[in-house]
C-alpha atoms as a PDB file:
ATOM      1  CA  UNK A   1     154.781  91.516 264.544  1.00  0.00           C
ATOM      2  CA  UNK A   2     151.158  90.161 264.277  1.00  0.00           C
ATOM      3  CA  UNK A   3     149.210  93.603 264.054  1.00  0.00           C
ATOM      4  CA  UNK A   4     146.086  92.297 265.210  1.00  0.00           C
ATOM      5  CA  UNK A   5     147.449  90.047 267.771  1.00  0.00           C
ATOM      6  CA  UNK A   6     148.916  93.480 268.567  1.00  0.00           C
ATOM      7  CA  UNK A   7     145.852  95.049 268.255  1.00  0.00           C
ATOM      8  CA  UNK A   8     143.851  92.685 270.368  1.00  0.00           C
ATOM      9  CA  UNK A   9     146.126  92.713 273.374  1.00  0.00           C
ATOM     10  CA  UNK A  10     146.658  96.506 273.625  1.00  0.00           C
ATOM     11  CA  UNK A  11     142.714  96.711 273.467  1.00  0.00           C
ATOM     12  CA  UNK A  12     142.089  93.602 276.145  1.00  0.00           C
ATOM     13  CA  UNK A  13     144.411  95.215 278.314  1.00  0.00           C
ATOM     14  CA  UNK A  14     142.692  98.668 278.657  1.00  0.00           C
ATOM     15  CA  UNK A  15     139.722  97.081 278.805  1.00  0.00           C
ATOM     16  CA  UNK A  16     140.461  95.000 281.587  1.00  0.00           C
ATOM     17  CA  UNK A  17     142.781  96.853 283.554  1.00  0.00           C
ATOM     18  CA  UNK A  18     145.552  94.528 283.571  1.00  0.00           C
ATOM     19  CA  UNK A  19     147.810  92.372 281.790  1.00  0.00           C
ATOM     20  CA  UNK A  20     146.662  89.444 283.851  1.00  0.00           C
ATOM     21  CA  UNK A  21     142.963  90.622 282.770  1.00  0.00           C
ATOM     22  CA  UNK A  22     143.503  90.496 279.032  1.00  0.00           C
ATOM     23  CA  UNK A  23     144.953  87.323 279.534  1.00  0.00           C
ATOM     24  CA  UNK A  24     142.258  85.909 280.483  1.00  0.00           C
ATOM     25  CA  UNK A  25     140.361  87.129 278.120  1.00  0.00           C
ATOM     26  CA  UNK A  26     142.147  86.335 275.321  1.00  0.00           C
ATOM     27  CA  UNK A  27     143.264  82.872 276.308  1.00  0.00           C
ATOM     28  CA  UNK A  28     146.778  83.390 276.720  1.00  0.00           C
ATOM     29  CA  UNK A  29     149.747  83.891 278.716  1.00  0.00           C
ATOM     30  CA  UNK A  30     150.255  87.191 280.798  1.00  0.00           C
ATOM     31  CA  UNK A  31     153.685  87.508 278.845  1.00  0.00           C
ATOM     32  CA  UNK A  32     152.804  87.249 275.594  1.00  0.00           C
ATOM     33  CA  UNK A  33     149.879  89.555 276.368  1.00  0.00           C
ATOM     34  CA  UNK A  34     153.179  91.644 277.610  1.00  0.00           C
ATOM     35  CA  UNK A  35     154.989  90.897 274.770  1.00  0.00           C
ATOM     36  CA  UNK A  36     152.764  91.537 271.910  1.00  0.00           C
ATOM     37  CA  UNK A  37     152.040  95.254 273.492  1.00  0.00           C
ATOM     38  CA  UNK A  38     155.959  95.964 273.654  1.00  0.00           C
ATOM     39  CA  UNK A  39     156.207  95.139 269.773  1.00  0.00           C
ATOM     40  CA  UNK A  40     153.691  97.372 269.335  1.00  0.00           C
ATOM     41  CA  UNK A  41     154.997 100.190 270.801  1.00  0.00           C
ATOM     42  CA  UNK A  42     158.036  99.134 269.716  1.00  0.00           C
ATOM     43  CA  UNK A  43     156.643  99.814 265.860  1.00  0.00           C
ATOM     44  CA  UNK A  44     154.823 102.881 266.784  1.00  0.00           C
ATOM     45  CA  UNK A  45     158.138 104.879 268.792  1.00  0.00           C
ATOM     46  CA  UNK A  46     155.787 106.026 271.338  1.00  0.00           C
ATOM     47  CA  UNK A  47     154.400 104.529 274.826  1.00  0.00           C
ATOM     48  CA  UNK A  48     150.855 103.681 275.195  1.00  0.00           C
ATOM     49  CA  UNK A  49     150.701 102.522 278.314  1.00  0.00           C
ATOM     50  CA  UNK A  50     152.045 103.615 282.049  1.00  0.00           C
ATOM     51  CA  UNK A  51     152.722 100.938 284.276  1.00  0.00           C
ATOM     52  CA  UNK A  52     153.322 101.065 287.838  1.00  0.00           C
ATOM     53  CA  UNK A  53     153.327  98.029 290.307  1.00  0.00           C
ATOM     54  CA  UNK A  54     149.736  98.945 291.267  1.00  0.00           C
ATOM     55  CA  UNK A  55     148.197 100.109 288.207  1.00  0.00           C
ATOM     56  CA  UNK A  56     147.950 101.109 284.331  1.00  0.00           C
ATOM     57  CA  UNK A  57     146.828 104.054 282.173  1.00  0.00           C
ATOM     58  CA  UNK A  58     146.766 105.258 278.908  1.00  0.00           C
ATOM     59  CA  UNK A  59     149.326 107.953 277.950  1.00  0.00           C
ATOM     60  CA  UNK A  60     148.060 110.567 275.799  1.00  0.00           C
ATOM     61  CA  UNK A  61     148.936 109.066 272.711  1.00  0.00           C
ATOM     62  CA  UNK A  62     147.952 105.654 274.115  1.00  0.00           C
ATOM     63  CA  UNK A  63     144.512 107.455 274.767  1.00  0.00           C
ATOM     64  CA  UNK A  64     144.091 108.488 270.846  1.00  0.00           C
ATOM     65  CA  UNK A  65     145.480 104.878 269.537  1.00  0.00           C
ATOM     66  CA  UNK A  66     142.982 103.333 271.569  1.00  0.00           C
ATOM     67  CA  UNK A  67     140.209 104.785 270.174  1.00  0.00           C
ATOM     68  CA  UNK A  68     141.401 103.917 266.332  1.00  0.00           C
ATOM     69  CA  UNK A  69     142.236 100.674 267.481  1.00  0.00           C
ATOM     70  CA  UNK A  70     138.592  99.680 268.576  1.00  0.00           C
ATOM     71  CA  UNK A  71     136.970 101.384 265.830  1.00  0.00           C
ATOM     72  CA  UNK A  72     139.461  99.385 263.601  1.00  0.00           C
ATOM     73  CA  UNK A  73     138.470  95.912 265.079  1.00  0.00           C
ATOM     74  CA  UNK A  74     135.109  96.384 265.297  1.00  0.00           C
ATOM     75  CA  UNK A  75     135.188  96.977 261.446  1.00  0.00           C
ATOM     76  CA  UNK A  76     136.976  93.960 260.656  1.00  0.00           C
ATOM     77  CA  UNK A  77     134.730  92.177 263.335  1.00  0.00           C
ATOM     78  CA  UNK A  78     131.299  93.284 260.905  1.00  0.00           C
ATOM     79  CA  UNK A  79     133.631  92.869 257.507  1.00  0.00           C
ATOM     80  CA  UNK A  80     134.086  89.038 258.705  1.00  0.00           C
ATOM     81  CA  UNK A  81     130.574  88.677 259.829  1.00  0.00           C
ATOM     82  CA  UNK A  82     129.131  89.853 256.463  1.00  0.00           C
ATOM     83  CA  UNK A  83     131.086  87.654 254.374  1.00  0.00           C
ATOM     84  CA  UNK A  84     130.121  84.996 256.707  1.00  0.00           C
ATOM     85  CA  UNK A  85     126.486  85.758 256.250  1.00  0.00           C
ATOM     86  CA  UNK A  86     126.642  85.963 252.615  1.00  0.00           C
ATOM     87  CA  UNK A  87     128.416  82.426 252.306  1.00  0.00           C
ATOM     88  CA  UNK A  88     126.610  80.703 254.701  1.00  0.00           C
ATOM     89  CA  UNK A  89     123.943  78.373 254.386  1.00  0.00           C
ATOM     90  CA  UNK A  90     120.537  80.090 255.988  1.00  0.00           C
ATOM     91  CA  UNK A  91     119.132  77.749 258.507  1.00  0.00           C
ATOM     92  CA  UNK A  92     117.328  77.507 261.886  1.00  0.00           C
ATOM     93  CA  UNK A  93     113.681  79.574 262.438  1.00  0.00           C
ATOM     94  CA  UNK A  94     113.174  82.723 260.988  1.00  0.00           C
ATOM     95  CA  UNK A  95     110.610  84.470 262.870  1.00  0.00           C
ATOM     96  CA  UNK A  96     108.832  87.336 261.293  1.00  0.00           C
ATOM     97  CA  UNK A  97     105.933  89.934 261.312  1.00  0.00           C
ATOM     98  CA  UNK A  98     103.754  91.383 258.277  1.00  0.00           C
ATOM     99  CA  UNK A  99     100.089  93.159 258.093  1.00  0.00           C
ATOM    100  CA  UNK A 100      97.410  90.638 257.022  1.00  0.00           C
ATOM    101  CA  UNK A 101      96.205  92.117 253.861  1.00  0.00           C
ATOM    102  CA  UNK A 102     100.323  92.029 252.663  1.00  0.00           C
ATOM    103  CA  UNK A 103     101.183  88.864 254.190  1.00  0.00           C
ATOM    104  CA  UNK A 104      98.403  86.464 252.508  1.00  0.00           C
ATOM    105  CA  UNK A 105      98.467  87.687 249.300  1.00  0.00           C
ATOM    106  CA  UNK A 106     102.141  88.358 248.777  1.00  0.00           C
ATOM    107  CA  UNK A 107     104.491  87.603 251.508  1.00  0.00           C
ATOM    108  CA  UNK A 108     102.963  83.833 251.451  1.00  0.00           C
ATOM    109  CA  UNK A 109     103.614  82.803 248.011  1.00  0.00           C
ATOM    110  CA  UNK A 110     107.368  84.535 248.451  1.00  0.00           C
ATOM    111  CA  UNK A 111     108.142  82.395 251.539  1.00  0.00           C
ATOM    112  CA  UNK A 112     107.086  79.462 249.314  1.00  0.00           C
ATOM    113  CA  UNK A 113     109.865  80.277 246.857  1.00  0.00           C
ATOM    114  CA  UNK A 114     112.515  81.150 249.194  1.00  0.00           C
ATOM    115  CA  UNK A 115     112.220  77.582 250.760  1.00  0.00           C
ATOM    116  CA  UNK A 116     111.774  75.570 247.706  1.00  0.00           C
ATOM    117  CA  UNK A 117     115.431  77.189 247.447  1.00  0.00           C
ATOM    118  CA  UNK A 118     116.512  76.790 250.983  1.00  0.00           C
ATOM    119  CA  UNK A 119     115.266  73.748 252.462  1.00  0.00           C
ATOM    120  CA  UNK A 120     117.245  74.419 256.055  1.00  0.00           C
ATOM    121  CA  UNK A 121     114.956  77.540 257.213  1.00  0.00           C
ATOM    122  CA  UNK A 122     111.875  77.368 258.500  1.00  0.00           C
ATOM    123  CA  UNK A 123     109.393  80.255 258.867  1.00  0.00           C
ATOM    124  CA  UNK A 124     107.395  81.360 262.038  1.00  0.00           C
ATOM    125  CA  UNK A 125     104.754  84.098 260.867  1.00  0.00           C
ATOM    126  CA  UNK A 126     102.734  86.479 262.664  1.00  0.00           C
ATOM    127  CA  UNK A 127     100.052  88.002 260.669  1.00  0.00           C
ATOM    128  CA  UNK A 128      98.721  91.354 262.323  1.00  0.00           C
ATOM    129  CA  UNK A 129      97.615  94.781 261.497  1.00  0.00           C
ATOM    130  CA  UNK A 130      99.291  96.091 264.649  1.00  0.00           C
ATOM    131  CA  UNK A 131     102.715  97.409 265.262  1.00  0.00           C
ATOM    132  CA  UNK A 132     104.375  94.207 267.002  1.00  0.00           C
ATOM    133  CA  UNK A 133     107.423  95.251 269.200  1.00  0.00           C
ATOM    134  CA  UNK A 134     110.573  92.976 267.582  1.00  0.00           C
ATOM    135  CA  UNK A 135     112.636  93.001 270.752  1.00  0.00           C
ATOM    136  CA  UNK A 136     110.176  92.106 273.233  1.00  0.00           C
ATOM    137  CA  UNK A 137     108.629  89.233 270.782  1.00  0.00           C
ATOM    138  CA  UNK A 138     111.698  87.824 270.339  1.00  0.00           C
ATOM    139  CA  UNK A 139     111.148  88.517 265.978  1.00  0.00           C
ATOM    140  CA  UNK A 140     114.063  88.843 263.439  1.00  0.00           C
ATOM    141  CA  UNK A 141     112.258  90.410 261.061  1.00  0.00           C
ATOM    142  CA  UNK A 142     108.950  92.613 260.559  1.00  0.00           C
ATOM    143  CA  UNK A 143     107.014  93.752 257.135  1.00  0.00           C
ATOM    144  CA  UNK A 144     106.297  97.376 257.369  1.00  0.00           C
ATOM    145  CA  UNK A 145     104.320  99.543 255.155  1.00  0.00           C
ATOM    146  CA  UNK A 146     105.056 103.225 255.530  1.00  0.00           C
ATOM    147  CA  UNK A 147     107.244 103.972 258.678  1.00  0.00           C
ATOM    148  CA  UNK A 148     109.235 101.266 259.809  1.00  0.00           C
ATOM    149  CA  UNK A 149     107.960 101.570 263.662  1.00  0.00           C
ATOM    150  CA  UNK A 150     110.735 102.258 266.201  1.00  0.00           C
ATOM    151  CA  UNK A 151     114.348 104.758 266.213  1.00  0.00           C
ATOM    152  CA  UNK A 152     115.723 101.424 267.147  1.00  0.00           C
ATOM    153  CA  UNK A 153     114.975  99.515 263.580  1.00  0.00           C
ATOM    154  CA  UNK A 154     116.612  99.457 260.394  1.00  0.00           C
ATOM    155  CA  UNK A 155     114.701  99.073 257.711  1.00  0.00           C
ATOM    156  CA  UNK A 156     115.364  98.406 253.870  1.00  0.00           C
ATOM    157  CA  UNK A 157     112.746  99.389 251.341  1.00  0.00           C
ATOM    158  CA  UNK A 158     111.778  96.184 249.638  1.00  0.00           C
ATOM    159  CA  UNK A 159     109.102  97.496 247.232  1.00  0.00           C
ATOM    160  CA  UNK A 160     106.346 100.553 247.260  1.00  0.00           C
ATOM    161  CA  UNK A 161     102.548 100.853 246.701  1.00  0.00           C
ATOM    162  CA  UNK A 162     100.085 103.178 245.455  1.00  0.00           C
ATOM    163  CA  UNK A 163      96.952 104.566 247.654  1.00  0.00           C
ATOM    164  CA  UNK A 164      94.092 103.740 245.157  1.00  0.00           C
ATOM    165  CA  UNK A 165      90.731 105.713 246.231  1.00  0.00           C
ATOM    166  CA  UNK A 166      87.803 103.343 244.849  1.00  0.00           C
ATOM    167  CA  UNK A 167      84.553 102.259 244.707  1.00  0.00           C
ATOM    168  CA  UNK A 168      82.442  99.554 243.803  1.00  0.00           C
ATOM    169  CA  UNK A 169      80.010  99.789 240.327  1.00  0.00           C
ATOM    170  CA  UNK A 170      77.169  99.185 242.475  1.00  0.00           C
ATOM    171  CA  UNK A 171      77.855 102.284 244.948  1.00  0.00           C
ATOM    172  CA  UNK A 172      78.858 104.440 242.050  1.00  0.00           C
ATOM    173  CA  UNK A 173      75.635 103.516 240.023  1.00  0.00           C
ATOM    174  CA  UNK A 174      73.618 105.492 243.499  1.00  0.00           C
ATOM    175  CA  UNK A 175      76.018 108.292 243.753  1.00  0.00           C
ATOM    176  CA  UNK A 176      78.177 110.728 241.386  1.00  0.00           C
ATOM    177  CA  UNK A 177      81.624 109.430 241.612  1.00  0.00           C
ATOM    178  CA  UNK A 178      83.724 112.159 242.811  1.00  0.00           C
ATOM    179  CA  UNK A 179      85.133 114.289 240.867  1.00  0.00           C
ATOM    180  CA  UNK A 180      87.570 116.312 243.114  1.00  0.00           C
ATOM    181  CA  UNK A 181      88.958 115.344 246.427  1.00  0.00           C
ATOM    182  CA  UNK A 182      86.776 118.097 248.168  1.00  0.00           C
ATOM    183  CA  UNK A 183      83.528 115.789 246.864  1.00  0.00           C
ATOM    184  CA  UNK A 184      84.642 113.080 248.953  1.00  0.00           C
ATOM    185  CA  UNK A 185      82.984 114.973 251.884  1.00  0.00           C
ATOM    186  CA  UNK A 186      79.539 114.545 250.645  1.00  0.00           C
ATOM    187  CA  UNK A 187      80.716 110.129 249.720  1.00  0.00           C
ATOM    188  CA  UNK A 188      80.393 107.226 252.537  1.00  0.00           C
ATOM    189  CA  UNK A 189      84.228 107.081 252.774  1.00  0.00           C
ATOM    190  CA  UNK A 190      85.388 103.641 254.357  1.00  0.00           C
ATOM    191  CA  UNK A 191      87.964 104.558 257.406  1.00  0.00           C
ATOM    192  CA  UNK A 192      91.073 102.648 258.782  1.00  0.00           C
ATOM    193  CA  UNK A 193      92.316 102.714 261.880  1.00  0.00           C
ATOM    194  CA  UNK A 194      95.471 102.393 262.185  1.00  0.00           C
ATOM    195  CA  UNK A 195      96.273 104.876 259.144  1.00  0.00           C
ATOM    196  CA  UNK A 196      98.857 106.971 259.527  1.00  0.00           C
ATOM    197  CA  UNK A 197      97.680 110.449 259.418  1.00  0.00           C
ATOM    198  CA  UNK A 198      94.189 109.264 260.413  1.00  0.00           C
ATOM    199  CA  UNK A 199      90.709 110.214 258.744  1.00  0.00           C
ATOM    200  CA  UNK A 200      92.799 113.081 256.521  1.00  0.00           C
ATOM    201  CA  UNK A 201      93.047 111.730 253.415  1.00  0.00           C
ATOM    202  CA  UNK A 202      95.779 113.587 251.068  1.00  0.00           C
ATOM    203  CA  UNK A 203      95.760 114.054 247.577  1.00  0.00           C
ATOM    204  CA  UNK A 204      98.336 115.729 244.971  1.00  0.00           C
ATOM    205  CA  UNK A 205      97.067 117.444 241.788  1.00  0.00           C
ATOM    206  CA  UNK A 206      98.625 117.832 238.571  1.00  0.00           C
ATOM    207  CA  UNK A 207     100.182 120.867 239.059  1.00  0.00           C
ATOM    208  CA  UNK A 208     101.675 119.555 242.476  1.00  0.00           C
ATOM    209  CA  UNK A 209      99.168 121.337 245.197  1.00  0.00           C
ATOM    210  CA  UNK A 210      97.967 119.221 248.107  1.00  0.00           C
ATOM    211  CA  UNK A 211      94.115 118.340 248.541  1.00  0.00           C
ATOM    212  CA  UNK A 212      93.310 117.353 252.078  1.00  0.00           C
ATOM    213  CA  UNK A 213      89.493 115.691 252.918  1.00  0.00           C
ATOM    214  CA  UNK A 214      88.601 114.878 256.032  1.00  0.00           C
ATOM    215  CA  UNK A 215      87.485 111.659 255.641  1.00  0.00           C
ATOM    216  CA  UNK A 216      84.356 110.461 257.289  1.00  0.00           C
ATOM    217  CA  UNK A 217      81.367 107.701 257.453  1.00  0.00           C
ATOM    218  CA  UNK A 218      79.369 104.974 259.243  1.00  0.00           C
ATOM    219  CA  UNK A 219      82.039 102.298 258.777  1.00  0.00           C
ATOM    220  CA  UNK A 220      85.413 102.232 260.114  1.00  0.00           C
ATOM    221  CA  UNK A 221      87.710  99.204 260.704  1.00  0.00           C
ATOM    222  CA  UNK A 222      90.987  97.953 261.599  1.00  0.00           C
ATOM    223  CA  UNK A 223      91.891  95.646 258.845  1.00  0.00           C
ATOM    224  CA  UNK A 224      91.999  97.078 255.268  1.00  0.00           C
ATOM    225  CA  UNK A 225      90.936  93.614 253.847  1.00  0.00           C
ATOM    226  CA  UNK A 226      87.690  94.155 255.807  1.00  0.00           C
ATOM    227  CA  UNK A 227      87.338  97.817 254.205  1.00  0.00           C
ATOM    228  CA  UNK A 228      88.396  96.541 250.658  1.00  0.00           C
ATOM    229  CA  UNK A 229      85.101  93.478 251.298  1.00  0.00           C
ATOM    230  CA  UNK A 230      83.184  96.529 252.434  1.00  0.00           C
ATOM    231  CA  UNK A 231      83.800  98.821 249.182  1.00  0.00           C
ATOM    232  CA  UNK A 232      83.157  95.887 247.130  1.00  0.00           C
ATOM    233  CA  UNK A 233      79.447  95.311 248.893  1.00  0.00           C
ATOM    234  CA  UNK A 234      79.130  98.973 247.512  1.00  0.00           C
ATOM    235  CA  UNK A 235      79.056 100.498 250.988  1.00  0.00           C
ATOM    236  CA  UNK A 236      81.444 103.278 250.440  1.00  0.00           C
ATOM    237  CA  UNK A 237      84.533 105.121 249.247  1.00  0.00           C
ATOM    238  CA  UNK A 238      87.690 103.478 250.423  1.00  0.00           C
ATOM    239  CA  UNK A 239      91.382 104.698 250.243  1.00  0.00           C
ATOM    240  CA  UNK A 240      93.928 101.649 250.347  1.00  0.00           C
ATOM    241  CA  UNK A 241      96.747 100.768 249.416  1.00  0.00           C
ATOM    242  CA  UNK A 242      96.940  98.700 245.932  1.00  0.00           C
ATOM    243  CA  UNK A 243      98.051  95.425 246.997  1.00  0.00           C
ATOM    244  CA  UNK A 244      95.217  95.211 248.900  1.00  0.00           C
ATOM    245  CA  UNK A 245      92.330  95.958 246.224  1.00  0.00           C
ATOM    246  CA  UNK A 246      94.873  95.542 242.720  1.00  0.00           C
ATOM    247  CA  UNK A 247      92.642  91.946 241.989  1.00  0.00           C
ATOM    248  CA  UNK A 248      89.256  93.972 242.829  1.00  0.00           C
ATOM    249  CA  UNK A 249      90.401  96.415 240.508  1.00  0.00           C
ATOM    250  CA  UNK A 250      91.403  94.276 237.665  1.00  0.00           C
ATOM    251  CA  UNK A 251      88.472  92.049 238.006  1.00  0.00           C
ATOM    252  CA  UNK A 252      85.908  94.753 237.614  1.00  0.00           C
ATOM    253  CA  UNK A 253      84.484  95.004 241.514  1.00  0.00           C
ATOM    254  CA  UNK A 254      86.126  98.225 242.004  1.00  0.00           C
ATOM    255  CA  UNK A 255      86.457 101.447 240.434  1.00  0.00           C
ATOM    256  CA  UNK A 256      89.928 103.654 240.896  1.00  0.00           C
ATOM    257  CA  UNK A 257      88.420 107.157 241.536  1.00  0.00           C
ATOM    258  CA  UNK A 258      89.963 110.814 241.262  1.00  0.00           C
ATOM    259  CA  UNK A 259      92.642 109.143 239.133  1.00  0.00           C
ATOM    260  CA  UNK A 260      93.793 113.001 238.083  1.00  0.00           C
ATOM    261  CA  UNK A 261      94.933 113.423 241.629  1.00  0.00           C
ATOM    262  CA  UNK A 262      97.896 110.745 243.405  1.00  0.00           C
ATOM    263  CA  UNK A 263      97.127 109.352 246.823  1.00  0.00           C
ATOM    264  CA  UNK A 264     100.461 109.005 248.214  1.00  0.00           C
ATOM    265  CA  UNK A 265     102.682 105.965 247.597  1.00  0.00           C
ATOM    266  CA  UNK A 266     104.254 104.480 250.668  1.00  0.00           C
ATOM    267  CA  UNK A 267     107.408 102.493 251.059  1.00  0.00           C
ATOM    268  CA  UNK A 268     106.968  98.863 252.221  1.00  0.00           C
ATOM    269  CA  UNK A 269     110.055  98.332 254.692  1.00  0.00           C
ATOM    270  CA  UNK A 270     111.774  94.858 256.018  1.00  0.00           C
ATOM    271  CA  UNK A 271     112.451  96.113 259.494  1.00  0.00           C
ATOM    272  CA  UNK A 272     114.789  94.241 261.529  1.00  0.00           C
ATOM    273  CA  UNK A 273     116.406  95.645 265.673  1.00  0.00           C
ATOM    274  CA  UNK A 274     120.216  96.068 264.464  1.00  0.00           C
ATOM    275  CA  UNK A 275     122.539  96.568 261.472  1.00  0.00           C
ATOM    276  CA  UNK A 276     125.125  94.704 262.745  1.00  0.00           C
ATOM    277  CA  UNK A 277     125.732  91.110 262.929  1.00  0.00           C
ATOM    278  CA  UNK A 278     122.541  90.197 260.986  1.00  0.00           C
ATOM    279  CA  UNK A 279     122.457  86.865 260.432  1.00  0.00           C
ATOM    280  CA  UNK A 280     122.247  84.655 257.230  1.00  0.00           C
ATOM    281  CA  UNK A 281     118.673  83.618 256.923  1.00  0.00           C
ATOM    282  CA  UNK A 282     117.827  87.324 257.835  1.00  0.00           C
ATOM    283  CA  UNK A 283     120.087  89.104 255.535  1.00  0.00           C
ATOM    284  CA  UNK A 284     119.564  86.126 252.432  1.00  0.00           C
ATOM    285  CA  UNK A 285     115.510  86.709 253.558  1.00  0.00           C
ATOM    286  CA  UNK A 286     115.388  90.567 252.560  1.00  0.00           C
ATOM    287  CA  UNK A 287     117.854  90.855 249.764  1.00  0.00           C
ATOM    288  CA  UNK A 288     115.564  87.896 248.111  1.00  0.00           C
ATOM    289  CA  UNK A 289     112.323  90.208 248.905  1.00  0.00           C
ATOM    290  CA  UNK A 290     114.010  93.045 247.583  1.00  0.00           C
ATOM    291  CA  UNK A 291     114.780  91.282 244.412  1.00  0.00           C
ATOM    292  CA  UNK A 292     110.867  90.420 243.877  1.00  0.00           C
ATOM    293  CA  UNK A 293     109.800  93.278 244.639  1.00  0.00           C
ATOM    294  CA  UNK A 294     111.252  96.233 243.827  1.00  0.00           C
ATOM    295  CA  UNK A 295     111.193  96.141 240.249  1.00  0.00           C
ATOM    296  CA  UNK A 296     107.847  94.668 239.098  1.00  0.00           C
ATOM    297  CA  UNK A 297     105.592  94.203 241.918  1.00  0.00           C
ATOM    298  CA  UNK A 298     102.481  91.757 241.413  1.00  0.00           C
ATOM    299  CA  UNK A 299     100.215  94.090 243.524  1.00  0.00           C
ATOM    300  CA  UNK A 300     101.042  97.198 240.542  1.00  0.00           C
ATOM    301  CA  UNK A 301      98.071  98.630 238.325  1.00  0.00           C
ATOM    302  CA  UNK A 302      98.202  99.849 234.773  1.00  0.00           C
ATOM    303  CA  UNK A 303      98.442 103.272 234.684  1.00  0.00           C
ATOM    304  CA  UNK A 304      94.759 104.732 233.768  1.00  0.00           C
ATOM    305  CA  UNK A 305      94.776 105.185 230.119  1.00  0.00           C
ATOM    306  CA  UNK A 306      95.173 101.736 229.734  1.00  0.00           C
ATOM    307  CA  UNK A 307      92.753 100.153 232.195  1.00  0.00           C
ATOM    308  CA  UNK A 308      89.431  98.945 230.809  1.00  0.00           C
ATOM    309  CA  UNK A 309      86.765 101.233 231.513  1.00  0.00           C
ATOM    310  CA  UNK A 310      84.468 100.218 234.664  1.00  0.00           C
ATOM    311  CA  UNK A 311      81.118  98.301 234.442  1.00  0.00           C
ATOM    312  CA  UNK A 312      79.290 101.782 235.713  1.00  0.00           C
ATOM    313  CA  UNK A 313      80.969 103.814 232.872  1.00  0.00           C
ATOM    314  CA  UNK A 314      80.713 101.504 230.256  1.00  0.00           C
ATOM    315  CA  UNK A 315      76.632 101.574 230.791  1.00  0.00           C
ATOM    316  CA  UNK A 316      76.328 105.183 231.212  1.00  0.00           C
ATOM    317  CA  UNK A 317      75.610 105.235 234.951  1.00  0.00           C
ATOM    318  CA  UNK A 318      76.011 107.614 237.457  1.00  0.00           C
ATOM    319  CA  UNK A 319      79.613 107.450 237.155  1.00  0.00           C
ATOM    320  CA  UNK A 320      82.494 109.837 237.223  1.00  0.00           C
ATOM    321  CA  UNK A 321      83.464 111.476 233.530  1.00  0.00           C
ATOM    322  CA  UNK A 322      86.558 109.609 231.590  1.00  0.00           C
ATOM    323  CA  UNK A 323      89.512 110.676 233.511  1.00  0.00           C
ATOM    324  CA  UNK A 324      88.146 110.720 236.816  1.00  0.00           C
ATOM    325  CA  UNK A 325      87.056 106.932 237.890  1.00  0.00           C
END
């Protein structure tokens, strides 16, 4: 006996209500449909089925077998599809989603690699700050930082970034650089709008207790690149994330501030609608993100000891004490 010929016809049949039904469905004659259920009782001693000339239903045993027996194929259905998608060759249009400040600095040059590597695949982008519904766009994939967007999504961690808080030399050379999360209050902070949790910004001392400010100022934006320009024309404070401002920090245009408290570090997701049958170009897509990614990010800073010490503090300007900025 073929069990999951055996299989197959004892679920088609329930499904469809008859033995002609599952037939059909399966492509093949109503007696082997007939046939391949008898073996299978047959091996199992017990009926599954009760047939009259006008209709069939499940015994109680059948009722309980059934219910393995799906669960059972649709296992093996998503074992074959995985190895599928792991041998196959990605190809056709991979259409995906990422914020702008993630997408052009690092998303870009990954794509680059990935097809230099798979020359079948092409890309379709959408760079936005919004939350883009997958479904109704008709996208495979998105780039999420922080919470992946919907109860519908998966999503994989690919990497994580830091919140820097910053400033540029020429703001901190007109006002004290913070010292304590609580001085932000009196500081032109640099807002975003679609943060999380808002204008609160949260901070986490030493000794583990939470520092909220309410952050607040003239300037407030919905594109962090826009913020990070800002902060570097010395208009403000800003809070964002470090793949945004790491290349303003390293060059000198910003300072890290409060850098004895951590900003929170957030979790940058590849979201995608469903776990199951994800396809090749999707699945080879993320694992290859994952691999540049998680380990060694570009976007990640030295820790603080062993940054250079900023324009503003290296002339003895109104900037924070060693430690702080």
């Amino acid at each position: 006996m073929d069990r999951f010929q055996a299989l197959s016809a004892f679920t088609a049949v329930v499904d469809a209500g008859s033995f002609a039904g599952a037939a059909q469905r399966l492509d093949l004659s109503v007696s082997a449909i007939s046939r391949h259920v008898a073996e299978l009782e047959s091996h199992l001693g017990a009926r599954l089925l009760n047939r009259t000339t006008r209709r069939l239903s499940l015994t109680e045993t059948g009722r309980a077998f059934h219910e393995h027996a799906v669960q059972l194929l649709a296992e093996l259905a998503e074992a074959e599809e995985e190895v599928r998608a792991h041998t196959a060759v990605p190809r056709g249009t991979l259409k995906l989603t990422s914020s702008n400040g993630f997408g052009a600095r690092y998303l870009a040059p990954a794509i680059a690699e990935f097809q230099r590597h798979n020359a079948e695949l092409r890309f379709d982008v959408e760079l936005s700050d919004r939350v883009i519904d997958l479904v109704d766009e008709g996208l495979d994939l998105a780039i999420r930082i922080g919470t992946i967007g919907g109860q519908t999504l998966v999503g994989r961690p690919i990497g994580v970034a830091r919140m820097i808080c910053c400033a540029a030399p020429s703001y901190l050379a007109r006002h004290p650089a913070p010292k304590k999360p609580a001085d932000l209050a009196s500081h032109a902070c640099l807002t975003y709008a679609y943060a999380a949790e808002g204008n609160l910004w949260r901070f986490r001392d030493a000794q583990q207790r939470v520092h909220e400010v309410k952050a607040s100022g003239r300037l407030h934006a919905n594109s962090g690149d826009m913020l990070a320009a800002l902060a570097v024309a010395g208009t403000g404070v800003t809070l964002e994330p470090d793949f945004i401002v790491a290349d303003d920090v390293r060059a000198g245009r910003l300072v890290p501030l409060l850098e004895d408290y951590a900003a929170p570090s957030i979790t940058i997701h590849a979201a995608y609608p469903s776990r199951r049958h994800l396809s090749a170009k999707v699945r080879t897509f993320i694992d290859f993100l994952v691999q540049r990614f998680s380990r060694d990010p570009p976007w990640q800073l030295p820790a603080p000891a062993a940054r250079p010490a900023a324009r503003g503090q290296r002339a003895g300007r109104r900037a924070a004490p060693a430690g702080h900025a």
